[in-house]
Protein backbone atom coordinates (compact mmCIF):
# COMPACT_ATOMS: atom_id res chain seq x y z
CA UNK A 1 51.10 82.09 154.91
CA UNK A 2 47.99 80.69 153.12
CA UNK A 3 45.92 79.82 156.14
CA UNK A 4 46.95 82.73 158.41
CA UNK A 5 46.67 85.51 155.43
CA UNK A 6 44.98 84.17 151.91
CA UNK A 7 42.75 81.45 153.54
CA UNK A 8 40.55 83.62 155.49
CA UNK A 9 39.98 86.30 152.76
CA UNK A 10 39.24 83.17 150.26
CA UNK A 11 36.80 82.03 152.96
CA UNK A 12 34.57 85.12 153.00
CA UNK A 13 33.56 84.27 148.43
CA UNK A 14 31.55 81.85 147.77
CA UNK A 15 33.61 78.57 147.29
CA UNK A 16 32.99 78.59 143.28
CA UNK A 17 34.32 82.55 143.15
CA UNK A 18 37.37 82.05 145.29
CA UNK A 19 38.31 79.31 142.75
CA UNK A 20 37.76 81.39 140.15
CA UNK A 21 39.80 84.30 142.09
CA UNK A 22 42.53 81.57 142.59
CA UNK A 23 42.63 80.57 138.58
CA UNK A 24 43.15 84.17 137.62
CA UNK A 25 45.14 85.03 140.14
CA UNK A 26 47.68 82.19 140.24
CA UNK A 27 47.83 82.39 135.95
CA UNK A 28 48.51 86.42 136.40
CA UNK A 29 51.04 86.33 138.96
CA UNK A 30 53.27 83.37 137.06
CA UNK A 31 53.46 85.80 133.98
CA UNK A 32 55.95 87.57 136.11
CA UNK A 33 59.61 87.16 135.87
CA UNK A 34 60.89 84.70 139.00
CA UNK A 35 57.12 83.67 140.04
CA UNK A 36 57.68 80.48 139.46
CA UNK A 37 61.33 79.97 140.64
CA UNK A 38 59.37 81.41 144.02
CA UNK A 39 56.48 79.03 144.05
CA UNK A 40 59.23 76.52 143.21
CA UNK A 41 61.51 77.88 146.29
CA UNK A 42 58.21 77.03 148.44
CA UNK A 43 56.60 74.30 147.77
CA UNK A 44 58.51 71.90 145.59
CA UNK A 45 60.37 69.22 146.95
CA UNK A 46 63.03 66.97 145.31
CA UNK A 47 64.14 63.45 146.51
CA UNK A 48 65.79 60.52 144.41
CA UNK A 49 63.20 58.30 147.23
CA UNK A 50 59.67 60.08 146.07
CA UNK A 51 60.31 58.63 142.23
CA UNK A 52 57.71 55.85 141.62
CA UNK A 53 57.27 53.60 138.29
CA UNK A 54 53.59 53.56 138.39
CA UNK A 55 51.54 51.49 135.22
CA UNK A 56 54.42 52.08 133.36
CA UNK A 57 55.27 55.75 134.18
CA UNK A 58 58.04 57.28 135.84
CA UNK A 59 56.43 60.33 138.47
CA UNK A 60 59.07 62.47 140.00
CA UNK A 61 57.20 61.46 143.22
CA UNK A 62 53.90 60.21 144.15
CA UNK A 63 51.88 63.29 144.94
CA UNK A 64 49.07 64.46 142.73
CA UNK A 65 45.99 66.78 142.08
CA UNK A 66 42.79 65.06 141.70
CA UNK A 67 40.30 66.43 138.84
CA UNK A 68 37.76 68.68 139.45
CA UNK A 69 40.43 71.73 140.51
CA UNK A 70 41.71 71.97 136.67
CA UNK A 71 39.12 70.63 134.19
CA UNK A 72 40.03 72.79 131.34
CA UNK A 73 43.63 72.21 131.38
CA UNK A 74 44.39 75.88 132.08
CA UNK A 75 47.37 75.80 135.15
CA UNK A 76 49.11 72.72 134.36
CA UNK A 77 52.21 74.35 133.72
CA UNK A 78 51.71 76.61 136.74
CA UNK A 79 50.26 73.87 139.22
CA UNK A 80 53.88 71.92 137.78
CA UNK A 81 55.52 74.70 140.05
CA UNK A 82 54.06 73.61 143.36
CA UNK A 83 55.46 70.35 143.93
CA UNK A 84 52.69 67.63 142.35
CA UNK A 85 54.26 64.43 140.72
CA UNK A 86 51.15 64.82 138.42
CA UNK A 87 47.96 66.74 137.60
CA UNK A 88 44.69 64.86 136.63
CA UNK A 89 42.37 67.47 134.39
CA UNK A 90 38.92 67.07 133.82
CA UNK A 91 36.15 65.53 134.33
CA UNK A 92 36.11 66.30 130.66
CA UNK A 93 33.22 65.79 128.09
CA UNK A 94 33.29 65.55 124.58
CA UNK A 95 31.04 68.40 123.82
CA UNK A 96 31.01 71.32 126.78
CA UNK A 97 28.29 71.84 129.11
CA UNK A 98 27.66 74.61 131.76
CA UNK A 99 27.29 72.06 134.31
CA UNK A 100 24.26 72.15 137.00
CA UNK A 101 23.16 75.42 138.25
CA UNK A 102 24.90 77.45 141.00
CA UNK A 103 25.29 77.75 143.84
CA UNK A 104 26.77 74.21 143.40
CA UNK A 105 29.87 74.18 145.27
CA UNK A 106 29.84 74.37 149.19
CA UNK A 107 32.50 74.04 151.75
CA UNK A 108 31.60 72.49 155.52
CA UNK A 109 34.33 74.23 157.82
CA UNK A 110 33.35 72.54 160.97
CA UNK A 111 34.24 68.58 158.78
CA UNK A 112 37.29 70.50 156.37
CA UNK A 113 34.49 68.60 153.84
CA UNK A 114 32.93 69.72 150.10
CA UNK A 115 29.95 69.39 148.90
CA UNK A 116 29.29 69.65 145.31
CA UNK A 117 27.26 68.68 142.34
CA UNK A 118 28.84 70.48 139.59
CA UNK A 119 28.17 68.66 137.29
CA UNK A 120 31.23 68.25 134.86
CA UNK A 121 30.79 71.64 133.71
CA UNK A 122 33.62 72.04 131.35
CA UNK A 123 34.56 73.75 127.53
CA UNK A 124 34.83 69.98 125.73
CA UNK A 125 37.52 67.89 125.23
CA UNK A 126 38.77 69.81 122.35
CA UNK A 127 39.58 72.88 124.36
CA UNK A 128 41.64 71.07 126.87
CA UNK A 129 43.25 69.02 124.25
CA UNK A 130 44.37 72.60 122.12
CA UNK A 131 46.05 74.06 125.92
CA UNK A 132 47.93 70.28 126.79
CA UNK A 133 49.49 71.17 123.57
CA UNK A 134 50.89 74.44 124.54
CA UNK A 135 52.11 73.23 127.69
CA UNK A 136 55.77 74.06 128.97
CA UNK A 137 55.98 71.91 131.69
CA UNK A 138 57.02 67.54 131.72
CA UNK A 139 54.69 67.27 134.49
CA UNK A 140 52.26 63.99 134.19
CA UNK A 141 49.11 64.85 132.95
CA UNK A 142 45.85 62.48 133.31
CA UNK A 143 42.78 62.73 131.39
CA UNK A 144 39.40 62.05 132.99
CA UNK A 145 37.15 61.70 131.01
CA UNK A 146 32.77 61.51 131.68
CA UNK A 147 29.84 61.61 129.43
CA UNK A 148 27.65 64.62 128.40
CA UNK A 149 24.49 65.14 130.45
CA UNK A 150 22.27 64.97 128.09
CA UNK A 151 23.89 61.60 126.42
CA UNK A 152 21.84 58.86 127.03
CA UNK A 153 23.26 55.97 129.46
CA UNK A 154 22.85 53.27 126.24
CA UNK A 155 24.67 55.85 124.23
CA UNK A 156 27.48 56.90 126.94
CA UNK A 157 30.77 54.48 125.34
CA UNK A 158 30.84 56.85 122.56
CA UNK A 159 30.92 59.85 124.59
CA UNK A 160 33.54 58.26 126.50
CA UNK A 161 35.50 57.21 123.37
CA UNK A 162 34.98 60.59 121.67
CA UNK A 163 36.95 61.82 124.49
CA UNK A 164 39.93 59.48 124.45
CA UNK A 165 40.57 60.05 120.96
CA UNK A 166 40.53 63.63 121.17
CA UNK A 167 42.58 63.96 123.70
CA UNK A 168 45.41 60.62 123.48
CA UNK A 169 47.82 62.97 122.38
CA UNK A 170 48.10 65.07 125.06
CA UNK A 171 47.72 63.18 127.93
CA UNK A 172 49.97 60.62 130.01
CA UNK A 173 46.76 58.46 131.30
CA UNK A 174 43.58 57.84 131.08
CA UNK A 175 40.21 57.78 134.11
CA UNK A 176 37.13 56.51 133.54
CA UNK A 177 34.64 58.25 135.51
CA UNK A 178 31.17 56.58 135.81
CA UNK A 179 31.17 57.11 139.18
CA UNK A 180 30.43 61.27 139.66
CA UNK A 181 27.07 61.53 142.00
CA UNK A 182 26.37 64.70 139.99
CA UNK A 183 25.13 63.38 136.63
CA UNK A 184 21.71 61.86 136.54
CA UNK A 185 21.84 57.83 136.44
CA UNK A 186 26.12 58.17 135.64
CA UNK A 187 26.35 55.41 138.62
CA UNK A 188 24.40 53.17 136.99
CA UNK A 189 27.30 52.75 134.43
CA UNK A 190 29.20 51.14 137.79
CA UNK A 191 27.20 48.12 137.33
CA UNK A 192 28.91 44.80 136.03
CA UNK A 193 27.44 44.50 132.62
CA UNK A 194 27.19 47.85 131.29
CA UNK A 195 30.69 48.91 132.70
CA UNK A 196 32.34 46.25 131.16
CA UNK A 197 30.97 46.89 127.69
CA UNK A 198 31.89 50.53 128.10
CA UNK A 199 35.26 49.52 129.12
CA UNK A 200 35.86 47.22 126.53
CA UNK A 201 34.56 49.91 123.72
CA UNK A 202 37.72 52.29 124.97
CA UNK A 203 40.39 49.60 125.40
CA UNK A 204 39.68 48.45 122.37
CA UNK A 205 40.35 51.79 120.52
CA UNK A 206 43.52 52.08 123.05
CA UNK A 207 44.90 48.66 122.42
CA UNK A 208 44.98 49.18 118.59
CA UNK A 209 46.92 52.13 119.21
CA UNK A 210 50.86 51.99 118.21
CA UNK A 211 51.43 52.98 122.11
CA UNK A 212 48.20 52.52 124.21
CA UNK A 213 47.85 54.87 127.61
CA UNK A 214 47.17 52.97 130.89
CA UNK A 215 43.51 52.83 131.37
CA UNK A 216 42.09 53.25 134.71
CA UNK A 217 38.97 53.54 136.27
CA UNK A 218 37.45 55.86 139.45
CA UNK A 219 35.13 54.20 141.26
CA UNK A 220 32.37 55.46 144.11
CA UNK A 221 33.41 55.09 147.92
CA UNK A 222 29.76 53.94 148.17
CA UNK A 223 30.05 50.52 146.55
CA UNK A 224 29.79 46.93 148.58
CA UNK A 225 32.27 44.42 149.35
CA UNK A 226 30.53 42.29 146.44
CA UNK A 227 30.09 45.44 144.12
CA UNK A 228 34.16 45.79 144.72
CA UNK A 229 34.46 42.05 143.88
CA UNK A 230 32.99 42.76 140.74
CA UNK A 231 35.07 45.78 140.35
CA UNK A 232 38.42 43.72 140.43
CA UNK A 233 37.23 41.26 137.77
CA UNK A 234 36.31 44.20 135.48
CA UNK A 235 39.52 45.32 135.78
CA UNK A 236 41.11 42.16 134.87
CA UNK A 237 38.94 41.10 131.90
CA UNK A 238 39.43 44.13 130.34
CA UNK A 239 42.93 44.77 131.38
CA UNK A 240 42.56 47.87 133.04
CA UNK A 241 46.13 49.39 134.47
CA UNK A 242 44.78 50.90 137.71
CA UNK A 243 41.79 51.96 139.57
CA UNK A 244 41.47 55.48 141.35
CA UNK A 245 39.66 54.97 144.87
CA UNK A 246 37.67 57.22 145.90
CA UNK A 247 35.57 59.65 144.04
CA UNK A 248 33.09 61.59 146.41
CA UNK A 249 30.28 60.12 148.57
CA UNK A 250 26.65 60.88 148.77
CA UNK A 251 26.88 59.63 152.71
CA UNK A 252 25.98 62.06 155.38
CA UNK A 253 26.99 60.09 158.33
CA UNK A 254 28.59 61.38 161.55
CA UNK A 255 29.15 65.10 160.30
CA UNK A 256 29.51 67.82 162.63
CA UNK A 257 27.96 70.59 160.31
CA UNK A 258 24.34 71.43 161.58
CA UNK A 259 21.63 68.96 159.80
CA UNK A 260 19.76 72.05 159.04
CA UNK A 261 23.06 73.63 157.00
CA UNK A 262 22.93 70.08 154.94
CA UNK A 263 19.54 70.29 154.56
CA UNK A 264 20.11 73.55 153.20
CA UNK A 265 22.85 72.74 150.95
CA UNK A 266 20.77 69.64 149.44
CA UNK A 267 22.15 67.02 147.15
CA UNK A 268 25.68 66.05 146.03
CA UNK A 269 29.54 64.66 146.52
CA UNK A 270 30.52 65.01 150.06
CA UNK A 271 34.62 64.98 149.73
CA UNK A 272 37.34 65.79 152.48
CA UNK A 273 38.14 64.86 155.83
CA UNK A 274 34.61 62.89 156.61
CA UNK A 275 35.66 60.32 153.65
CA UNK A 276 38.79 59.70 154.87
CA UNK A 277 38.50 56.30 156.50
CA UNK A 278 35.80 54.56 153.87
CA UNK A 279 38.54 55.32 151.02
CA UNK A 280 41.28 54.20 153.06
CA UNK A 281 39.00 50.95 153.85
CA UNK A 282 38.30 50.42 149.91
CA UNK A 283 41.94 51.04 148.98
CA UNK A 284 43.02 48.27 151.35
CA UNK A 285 40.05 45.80 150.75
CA UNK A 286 41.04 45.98 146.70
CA UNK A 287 44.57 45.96 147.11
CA UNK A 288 44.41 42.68 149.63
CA UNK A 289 41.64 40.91 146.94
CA UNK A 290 43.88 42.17 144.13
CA UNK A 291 46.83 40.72 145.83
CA UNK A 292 48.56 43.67 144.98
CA UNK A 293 48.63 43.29 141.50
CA UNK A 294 46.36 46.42 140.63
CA UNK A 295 48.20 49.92 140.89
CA UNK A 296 45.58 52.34 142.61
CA UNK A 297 45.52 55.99 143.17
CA UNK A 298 44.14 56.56 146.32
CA UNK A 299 42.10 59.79 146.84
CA UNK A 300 39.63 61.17 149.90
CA UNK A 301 39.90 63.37 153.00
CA UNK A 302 44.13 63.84 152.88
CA UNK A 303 44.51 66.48 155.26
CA UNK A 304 47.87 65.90 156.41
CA UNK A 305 50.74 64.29 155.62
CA UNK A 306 49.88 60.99 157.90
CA UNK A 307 46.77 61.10 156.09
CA UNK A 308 48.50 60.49 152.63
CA UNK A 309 50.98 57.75 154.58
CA UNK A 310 47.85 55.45 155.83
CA UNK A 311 47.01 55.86 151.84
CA UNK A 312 49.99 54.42 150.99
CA UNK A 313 50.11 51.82 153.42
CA UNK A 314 46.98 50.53 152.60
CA UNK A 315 48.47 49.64 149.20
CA UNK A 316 47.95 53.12 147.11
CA UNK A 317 50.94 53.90 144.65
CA UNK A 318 49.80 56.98 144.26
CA UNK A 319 47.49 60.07 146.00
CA UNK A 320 45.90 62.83 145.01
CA UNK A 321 44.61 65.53 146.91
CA UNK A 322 41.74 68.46 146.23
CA UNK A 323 39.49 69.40 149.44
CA UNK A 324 42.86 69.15 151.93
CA UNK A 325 44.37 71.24 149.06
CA UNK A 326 41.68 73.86 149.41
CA UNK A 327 41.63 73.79 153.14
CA UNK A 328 45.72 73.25 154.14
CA UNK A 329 46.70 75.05 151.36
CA UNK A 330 49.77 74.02 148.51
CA UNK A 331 52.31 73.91 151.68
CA UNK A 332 50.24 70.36 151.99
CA UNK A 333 52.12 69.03 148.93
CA UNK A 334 55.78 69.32 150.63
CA UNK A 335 54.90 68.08 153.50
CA UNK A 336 53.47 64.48 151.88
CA UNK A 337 56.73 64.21 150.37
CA UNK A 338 59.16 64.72 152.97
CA UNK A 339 57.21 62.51 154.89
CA UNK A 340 57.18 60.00 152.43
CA UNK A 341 61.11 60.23 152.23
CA UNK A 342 61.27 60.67 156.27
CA UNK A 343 59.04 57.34 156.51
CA UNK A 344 62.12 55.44 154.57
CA UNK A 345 64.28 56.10 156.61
């Protein structure tokens, strides 16, 4: 039903308007008696084989949404009904920001890709912390959480830990995000020295709490072999609980969309179908070099459901989706899980 009928009339707004259209749309329509016992009916799908003990949490099964669809924390209850083990909000800021001006979100039909540089345009940490705790749903919620724009890069830990402490309360996890191509000089927080301090600065506050939140970190598909090297002994010296892999990539390689449409669309965070393989490769390069011992989410270009599978066989615990999301449609969700259970067999 959504590609034959809602698809193509999404297709015709601008990609930031039909998300907009979506929000409202989705929130209105679960105000009415039986909506979500119908969304339910759809797209949910329950198996004793899709639970998974992840960094200490149980998820009904191992299908998320990656941020960047929900940064306020306004659906969570209603994106519970449609089948996701979990929902990752954000990126989230401590103060909010508009984000960078639009157009700024742009889809490439002939890759099933995005392009954006959004920005982390959000309403602040506070805002998103205020709707967790209205929530209905037990759905497992991660925070991401990124630095304000206009917060310098020596100043960025506090943004960071301004964040976690506003919203540890409300949330089941915690992301890191230094690695967003869409805030000026935010990737130069991936290097060793800097990260580590930044790290340290919020696992300290987490550690002295009476129940810290796993910790983890999202990290660039763009990175080296030695860059990821350094990546896994981050992790490890300051006992990070997981790593998401990939966020988007600023690579234009190999696309079928016309060089003059690129050129036209300019800079920012190529995600979806094109990304595929690289986050596949980085999930499997730091889950052999971490032996296995590091939990990862894996994220980038899942289309299908043997998209999610190579994921998980390349030693994600977990996936997330967003562009195959926008492009497949929530039907996507259902059919990652009974091919997860279908693959046990």
């Amino acid at each position: 039903m959504y590609k034959a009928l809602l698809k193509p009339l999404l297709f015709q707004l601008d990609a930031e308007q039909a998300h907009h259209f979506v929000f409202d749309n989705l929130r209105r329509s679960c105000r009415l008696p039986g909506t979500k016992a119908l969304l339910r009916s759809l797209y949910d799908f329950v198996h004793p084989g899709l639970e998974r003990e992840v960094f200490g949490l149980k998820f009904r099964n191992p299908v998320g949404l990656a941020a960047g669809f929900d940064k306020n924390a306004e659906l969570t209850d209603e994106l519970a009904t449609m089948g996701f083990g979990f929902v990752e909000i954000g990126t989230v800021t401590p103060r909010a920001q508009p984000g960078n001006p639009t157009p700024r979100l742009f889809r490439l039909p002939q890759d099933e890709a995005l392009i954006n540089r959004m920005g982390f345009n959000n309403e602040g940490a506070a805002a998103a912390a205020q709707r967790l705790r209205r929530r209905h749903s037990t759905i497992i919620i991660g925070g991401n959480i990124g630095k304000n724009k206009d917060t310098p890069n020596e100043q960025a830990a506090a943004d960071y830990v301004a964040s976690f402490e506003t919203l540890f309360d409300t949330v089941d996890y915690f992301v890191v995000n230094v690695s967003s191509p869409n805030t000026p000089n935010l990737r130069q927080l991936q290097e060793k020295e800097p990260l580590i301090r930044l790290l340290q600065q919020v696992q300290e506050r987490n550690l002295a709490k009476p129940k810290p939140k796993p910790l983890l970190l999202k990290i660039a598909p763009d990175l080296t072999d030695g860059q990821l090297d350094d990546i896994l002994t981050i992790a490890a010296e300051t006992r990070l609980s997981g790593l998401v892999a990939t966020n988007t990539t600023i690579a234009r390689d190999g696309l079928n969309t016309d060089p003059g449409q690129l050129a036209a669309v300019g800079a920012g965070g190529l995600s979806g179908r094109p990304l595929r393989q690289r986050s596949t490769d980085v999930i499997r390069y730091l889950h052999r070099h971490s032996a296995g011992g590091l939990p990862i989410i894996g994220v980038g270009g899942i289309g299908s459901a043997a998209d999610a599978l190579e994921k998980l066989a390349a030693g994600a615990s977990l996936v997330q989706l967003y562009t195959g999301f926008i492009y497949e449609g929530p039907a996507l969700v259902k059919r990652i899980n009974q091919a997860v259970v279908a693959a046990q067999r």
